[in-house]
C-alpha atoms as a PDB file:
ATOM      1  CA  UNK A   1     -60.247  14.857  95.467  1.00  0.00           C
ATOM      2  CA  UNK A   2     -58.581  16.081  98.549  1.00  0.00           C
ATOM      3  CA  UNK A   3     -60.061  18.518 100.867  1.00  0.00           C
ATOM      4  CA  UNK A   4     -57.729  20.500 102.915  1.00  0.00           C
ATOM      5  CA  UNK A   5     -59.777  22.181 106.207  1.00  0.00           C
ATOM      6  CA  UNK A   6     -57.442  24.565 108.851  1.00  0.00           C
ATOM      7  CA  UNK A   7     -57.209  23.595 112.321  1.00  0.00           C
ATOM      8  CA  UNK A   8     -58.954  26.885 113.975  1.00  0.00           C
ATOM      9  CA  UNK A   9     -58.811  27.245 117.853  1.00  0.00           C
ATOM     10  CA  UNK A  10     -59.773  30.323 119.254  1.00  0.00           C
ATOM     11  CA  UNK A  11     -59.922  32.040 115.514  1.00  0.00           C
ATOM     12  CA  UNK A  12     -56.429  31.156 115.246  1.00  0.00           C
ATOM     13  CA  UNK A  13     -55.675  28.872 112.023  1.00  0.00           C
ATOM     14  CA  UNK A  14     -53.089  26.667 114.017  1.00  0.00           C
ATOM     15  CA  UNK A  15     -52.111  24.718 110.526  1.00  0.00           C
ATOM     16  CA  UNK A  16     -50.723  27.946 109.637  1.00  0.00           C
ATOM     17  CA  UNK A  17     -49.527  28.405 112.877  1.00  0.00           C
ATOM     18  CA  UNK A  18     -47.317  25.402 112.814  1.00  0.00           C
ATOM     19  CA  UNK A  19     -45.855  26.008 109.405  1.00  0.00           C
ATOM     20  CA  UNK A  20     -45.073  29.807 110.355  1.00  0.00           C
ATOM     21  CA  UNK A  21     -42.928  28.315 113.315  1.00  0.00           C
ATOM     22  CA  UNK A  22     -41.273  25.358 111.017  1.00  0.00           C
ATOM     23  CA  UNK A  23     -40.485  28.169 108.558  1.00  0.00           C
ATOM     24  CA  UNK A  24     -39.024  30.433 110.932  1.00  0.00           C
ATOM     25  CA  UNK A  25     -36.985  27.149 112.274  1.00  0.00           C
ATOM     26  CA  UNK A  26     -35.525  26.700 108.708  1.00  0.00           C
ATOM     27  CA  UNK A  27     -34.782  30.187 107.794  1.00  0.00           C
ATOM     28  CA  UNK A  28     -34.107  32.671 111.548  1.00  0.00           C
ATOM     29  CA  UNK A  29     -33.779  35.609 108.604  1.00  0.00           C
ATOM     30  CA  UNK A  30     -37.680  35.091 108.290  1.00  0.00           C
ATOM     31  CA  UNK A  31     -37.932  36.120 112.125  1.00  0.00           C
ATOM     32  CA  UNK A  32     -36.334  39.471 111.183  1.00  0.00           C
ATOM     33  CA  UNK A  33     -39.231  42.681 111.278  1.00  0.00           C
ATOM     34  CA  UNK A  34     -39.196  46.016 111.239  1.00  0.00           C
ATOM     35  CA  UNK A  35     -42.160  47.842 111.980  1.00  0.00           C
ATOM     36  CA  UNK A  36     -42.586  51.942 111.333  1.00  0.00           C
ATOM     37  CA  UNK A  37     -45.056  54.481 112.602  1.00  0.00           C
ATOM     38  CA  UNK A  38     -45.047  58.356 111.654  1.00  0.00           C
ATOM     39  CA  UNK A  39     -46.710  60.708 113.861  1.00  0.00           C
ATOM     40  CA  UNK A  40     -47.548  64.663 113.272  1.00  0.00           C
ATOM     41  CA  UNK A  41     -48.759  67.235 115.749  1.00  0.00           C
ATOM     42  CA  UNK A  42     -52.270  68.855 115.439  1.00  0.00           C
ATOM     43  CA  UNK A  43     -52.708  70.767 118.313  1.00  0.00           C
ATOM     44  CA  UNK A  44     -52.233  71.102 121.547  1.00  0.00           C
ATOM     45  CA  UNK A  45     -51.376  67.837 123.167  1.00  0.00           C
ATOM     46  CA  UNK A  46     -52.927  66.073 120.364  1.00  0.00           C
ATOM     47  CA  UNK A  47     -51.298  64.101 117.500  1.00  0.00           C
ATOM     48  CA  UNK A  48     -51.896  61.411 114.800  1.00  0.00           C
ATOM     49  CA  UNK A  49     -49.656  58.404 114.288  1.00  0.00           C
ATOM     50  CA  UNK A  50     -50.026  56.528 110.745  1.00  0.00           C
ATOM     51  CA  UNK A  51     -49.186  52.934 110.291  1.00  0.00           C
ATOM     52  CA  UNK A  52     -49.104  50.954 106.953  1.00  0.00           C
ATOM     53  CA  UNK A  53     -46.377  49.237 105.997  1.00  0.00           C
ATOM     54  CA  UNK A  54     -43.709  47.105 107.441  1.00  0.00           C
ATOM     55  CA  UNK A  55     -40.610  44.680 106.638  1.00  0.00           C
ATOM     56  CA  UNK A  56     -41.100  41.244 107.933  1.00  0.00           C
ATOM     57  CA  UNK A  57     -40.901  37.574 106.542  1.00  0.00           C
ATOM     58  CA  UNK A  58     -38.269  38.681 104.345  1.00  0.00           C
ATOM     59  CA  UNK A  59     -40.004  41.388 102.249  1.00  0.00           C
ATOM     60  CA  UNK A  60     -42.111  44.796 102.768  1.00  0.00           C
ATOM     61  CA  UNK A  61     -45.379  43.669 103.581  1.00  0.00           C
ATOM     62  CA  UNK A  62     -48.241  45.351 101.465  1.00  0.00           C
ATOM     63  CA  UNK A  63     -51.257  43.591 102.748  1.00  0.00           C
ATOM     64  CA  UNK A  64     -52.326  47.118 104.658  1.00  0.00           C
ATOM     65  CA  UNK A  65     -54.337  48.824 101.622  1.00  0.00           C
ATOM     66  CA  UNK A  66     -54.881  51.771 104.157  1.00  0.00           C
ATOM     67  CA  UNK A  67     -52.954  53.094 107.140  1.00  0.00           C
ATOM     68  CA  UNK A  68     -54.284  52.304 110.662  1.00  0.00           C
ATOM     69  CA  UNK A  69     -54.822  55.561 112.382  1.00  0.00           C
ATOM     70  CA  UNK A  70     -53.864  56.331 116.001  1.00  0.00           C
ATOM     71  CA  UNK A  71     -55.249  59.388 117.796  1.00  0.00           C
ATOM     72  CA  UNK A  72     -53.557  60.013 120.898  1.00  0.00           C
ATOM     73  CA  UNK A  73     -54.444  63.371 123.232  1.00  0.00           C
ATOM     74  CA  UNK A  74     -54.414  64.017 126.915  1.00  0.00           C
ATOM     75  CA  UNK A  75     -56.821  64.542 129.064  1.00  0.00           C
ATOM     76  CA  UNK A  76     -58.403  68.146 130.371  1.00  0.00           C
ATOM     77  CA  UNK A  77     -56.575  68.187 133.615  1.00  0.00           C
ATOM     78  CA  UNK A  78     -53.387  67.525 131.903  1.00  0.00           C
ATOM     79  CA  UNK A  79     -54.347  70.640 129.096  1.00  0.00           C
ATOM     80  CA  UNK A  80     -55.736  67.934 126.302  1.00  0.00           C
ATOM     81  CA  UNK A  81     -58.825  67.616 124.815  1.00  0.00           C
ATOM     82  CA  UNK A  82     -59.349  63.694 125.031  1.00  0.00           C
ATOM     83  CA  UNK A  83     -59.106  63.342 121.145  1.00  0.00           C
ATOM     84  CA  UNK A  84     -57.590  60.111 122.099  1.00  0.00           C
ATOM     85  CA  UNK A  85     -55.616  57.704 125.128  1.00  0.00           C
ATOM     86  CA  UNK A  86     -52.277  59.843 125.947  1.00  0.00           C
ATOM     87  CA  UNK A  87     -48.714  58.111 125.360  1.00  0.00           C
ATOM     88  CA  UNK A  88     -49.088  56.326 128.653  1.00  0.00           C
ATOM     89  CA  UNK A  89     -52.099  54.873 128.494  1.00  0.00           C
ATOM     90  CA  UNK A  90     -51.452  53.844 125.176  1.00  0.00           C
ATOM     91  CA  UNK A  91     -48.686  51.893 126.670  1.00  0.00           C
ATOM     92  CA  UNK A  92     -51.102  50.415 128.505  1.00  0.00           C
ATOM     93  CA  UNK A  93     -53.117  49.377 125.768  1.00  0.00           C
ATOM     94  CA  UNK A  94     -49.988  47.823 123.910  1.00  0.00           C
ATOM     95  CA  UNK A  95     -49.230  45.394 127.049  1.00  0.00           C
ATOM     96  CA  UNK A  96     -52.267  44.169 126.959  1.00  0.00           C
ATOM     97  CA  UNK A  97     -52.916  43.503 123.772  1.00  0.00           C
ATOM     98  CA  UNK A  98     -49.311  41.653 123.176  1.00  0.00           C
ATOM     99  CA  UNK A  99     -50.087  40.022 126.154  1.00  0.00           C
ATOM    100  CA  UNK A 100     -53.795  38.896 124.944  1.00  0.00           C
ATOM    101  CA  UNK A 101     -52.183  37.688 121.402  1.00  0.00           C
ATOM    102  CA  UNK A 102     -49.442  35.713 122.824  1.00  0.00           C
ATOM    103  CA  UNK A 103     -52.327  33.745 125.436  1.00  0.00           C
ATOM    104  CA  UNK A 104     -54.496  32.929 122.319  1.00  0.00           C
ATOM    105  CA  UNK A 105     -51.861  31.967 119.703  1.00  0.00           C
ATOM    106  CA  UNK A 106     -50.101  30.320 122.680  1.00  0.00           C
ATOM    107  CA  UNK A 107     -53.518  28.325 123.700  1.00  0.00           C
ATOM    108  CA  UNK A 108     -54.795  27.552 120.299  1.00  0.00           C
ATOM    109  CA  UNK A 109     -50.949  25.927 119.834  1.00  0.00           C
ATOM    110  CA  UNK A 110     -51.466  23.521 122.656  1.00  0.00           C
ATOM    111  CA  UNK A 111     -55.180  22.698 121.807  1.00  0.00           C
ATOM    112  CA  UNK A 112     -56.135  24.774 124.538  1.00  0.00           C
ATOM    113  CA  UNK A 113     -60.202  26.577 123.580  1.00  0.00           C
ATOM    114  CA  UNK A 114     -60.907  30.278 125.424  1.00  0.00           C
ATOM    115  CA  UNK A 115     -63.915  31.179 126.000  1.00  0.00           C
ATOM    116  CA  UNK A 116     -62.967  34.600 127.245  1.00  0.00           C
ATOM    117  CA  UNK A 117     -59.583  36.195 127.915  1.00  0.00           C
ATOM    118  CA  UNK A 118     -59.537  39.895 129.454  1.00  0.00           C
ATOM    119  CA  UNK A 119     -57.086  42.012 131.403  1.00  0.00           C
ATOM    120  CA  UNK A 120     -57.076  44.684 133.816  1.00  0.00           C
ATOM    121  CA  UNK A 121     -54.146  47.227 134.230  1.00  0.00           C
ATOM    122  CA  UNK A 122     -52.719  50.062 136.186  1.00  0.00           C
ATOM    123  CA  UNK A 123     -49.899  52.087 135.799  1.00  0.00           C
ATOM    124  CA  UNK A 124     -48.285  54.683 138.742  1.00  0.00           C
ATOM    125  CA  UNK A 125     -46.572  57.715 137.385  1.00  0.00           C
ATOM    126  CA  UNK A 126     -45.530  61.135 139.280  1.00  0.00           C
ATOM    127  CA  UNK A 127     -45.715  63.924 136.841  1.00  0.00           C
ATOM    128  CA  UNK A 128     -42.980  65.723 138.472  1.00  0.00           C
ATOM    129  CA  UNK A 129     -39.897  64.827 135.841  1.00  0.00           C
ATOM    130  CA  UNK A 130     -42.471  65.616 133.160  1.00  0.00           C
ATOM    131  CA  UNK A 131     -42.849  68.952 134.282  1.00  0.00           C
ATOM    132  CA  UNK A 132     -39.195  69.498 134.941  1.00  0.00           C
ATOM    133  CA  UNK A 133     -40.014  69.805 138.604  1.00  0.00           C
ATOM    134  CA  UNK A 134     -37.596  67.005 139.900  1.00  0.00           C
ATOM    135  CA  UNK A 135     -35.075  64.650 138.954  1.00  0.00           C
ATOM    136  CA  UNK A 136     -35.019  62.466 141.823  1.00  0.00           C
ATOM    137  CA  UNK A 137     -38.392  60.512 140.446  1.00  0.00           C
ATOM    138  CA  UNK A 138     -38.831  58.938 136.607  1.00  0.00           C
ATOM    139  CA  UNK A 139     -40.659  60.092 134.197  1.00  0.00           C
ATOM    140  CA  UNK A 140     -42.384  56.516 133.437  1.00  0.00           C
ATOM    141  CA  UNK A 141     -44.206  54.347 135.020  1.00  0.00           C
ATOM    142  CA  UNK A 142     -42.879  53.899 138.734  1.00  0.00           C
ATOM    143  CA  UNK A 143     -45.055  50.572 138.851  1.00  0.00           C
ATOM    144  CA  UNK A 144     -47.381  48.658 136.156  1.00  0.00           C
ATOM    145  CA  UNK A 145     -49.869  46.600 138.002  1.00  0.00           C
ATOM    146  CA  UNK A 146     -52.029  43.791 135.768  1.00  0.00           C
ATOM    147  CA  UNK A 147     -54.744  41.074 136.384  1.00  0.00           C
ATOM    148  CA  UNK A 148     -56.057  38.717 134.089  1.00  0.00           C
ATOM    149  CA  UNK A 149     -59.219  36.574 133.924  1.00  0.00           C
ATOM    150  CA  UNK A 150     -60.041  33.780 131.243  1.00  0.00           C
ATOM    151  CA  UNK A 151     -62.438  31.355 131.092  1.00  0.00           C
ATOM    152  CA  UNK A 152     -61.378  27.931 129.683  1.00  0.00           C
ATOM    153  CA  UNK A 153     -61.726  24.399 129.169  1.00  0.00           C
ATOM    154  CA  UNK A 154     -58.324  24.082 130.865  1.00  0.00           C
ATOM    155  CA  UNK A 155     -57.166  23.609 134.185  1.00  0.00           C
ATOM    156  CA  UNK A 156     -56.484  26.961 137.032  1.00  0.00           C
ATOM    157  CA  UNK A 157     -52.551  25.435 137.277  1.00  0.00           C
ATOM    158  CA  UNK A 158     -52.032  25.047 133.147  1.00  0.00           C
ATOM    159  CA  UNK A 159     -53.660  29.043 132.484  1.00  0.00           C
ATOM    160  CA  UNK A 160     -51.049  29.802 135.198  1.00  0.00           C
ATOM    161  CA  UNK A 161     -48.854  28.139 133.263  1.00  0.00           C
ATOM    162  CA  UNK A 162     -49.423  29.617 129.517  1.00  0.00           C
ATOM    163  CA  UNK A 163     -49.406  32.932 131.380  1.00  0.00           C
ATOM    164  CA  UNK A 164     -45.820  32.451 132.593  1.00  0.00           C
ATOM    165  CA  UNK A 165     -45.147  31.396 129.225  1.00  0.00           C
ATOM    166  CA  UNK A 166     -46.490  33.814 127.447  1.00  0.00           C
ATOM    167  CA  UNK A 167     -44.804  36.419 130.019  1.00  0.00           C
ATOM    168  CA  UNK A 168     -41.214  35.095 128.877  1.00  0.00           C
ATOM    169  CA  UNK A 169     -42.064  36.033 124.887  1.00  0.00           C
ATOM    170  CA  UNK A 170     -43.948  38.683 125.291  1.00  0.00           C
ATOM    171  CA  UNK A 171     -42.123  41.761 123.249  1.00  0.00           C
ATOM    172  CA  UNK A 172     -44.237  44.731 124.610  1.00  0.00           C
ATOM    173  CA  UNK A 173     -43.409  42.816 128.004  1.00  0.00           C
ATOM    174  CA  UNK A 174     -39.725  42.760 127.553  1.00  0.00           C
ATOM    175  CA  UNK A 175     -39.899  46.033 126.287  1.00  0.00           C
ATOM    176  CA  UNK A 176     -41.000  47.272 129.370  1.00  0.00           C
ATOM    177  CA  UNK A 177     -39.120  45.227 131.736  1.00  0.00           C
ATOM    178  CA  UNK A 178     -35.443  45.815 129.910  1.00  0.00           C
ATOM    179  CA  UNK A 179     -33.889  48.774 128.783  1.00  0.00           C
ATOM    180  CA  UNK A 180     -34.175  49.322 124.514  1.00  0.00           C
ATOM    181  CA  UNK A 181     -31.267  51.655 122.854  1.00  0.00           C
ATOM    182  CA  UNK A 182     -33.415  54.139 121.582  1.00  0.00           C
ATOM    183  CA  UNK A 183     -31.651  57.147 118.705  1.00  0.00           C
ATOM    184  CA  UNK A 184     -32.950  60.927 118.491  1.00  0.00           C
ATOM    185  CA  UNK A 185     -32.292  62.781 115.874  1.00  0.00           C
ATOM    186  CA  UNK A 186     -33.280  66.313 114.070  1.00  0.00           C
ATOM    187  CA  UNK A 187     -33.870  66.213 110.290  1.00  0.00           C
ATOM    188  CA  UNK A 188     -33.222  69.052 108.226  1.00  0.00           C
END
């Protein structure tokens, strides 16, 4: 009898790991995804945005029996009722967490063990396009600051390293740092 055990490092099954990449290396149409969100208004400057299902791996993926449910508000100064993070912060959010994903997946790939991986992030924005009051600022974030501190068996200089890494593939990253066509449209 054979016993199969997984390769986990850092709760990451890195057996599967390896034969996700190798697939993906045989067949680039695997690497294809499409992910979907719908969002409705309640009130004020609060909203709820449902998210279930997706395309990826070369089917719709199922495997969410219920949607994941994202609140998102502002804050009283800014006429919300803090129901949830607002849009920006929720950008935030989204960095870090691609950010923290592509560390582990990265470290438990090179046999790297975290102990603890956390990151700290500000954003700069002037409200002044928001509220129509001037075009000569954006209405993003004029600056995204972010620090990171992990605790590892690995050396200060390879962290560094994974971080840079990690940096180049990151997709919320990218997102961020390049432009993304982006399509508006009105339904009937």
């Amino acid at each position: 009898m054979t016993i199969q055990t997984s390769t986990l490092i850092n709760g990451v099954n890195v057996d599967q790991l390896v034969t996700t990449v190798n697939a993906i290396q045989q067949n680039p149409a695997l690497a294809r995804f499409q992910f979907r969100a719908h969002n409705e208004w309640s009130e004020g400057g609060h909203s709820r945005t449902t998210i279930q299902g997706f395309y990826g791996a070369g089917q719709e993926d199922t495997s969410r029996s219920r949607p994941l449910i994202l609140e998102g508000d502002e804050p009283p100064v800014l006429l919300g009722g803090n129901a949830g993070p607002n849009a920006v912060e929720a950008v935030l959010h989204a960095l870090a967490s691609c950010l923290a994903v592509g560390f582990i997946y990265n470290a438990a790939a090179q046999g790297i063990t975290v102990e603890s991986l956390s990151f700290d992030l500000e954003g700069d924005l002037d409200l002044r396009a928001f509220l129509g009051l001037s075009e000569a600022v954006r209405p993003g974030y004029e600056s995204i600051r972010l620090t990171y501190r992990v605790k590892s068996d690995a050396p200060r200089e390879k962290l560094v390293e994974l971080c840079n890494y990690v940096q180049k593939t990151s997709p919320v990253l990218d997102i961020i740092r390049n432009p993304v066509p982006v399509t508006v449209s009105l339904k009937d």
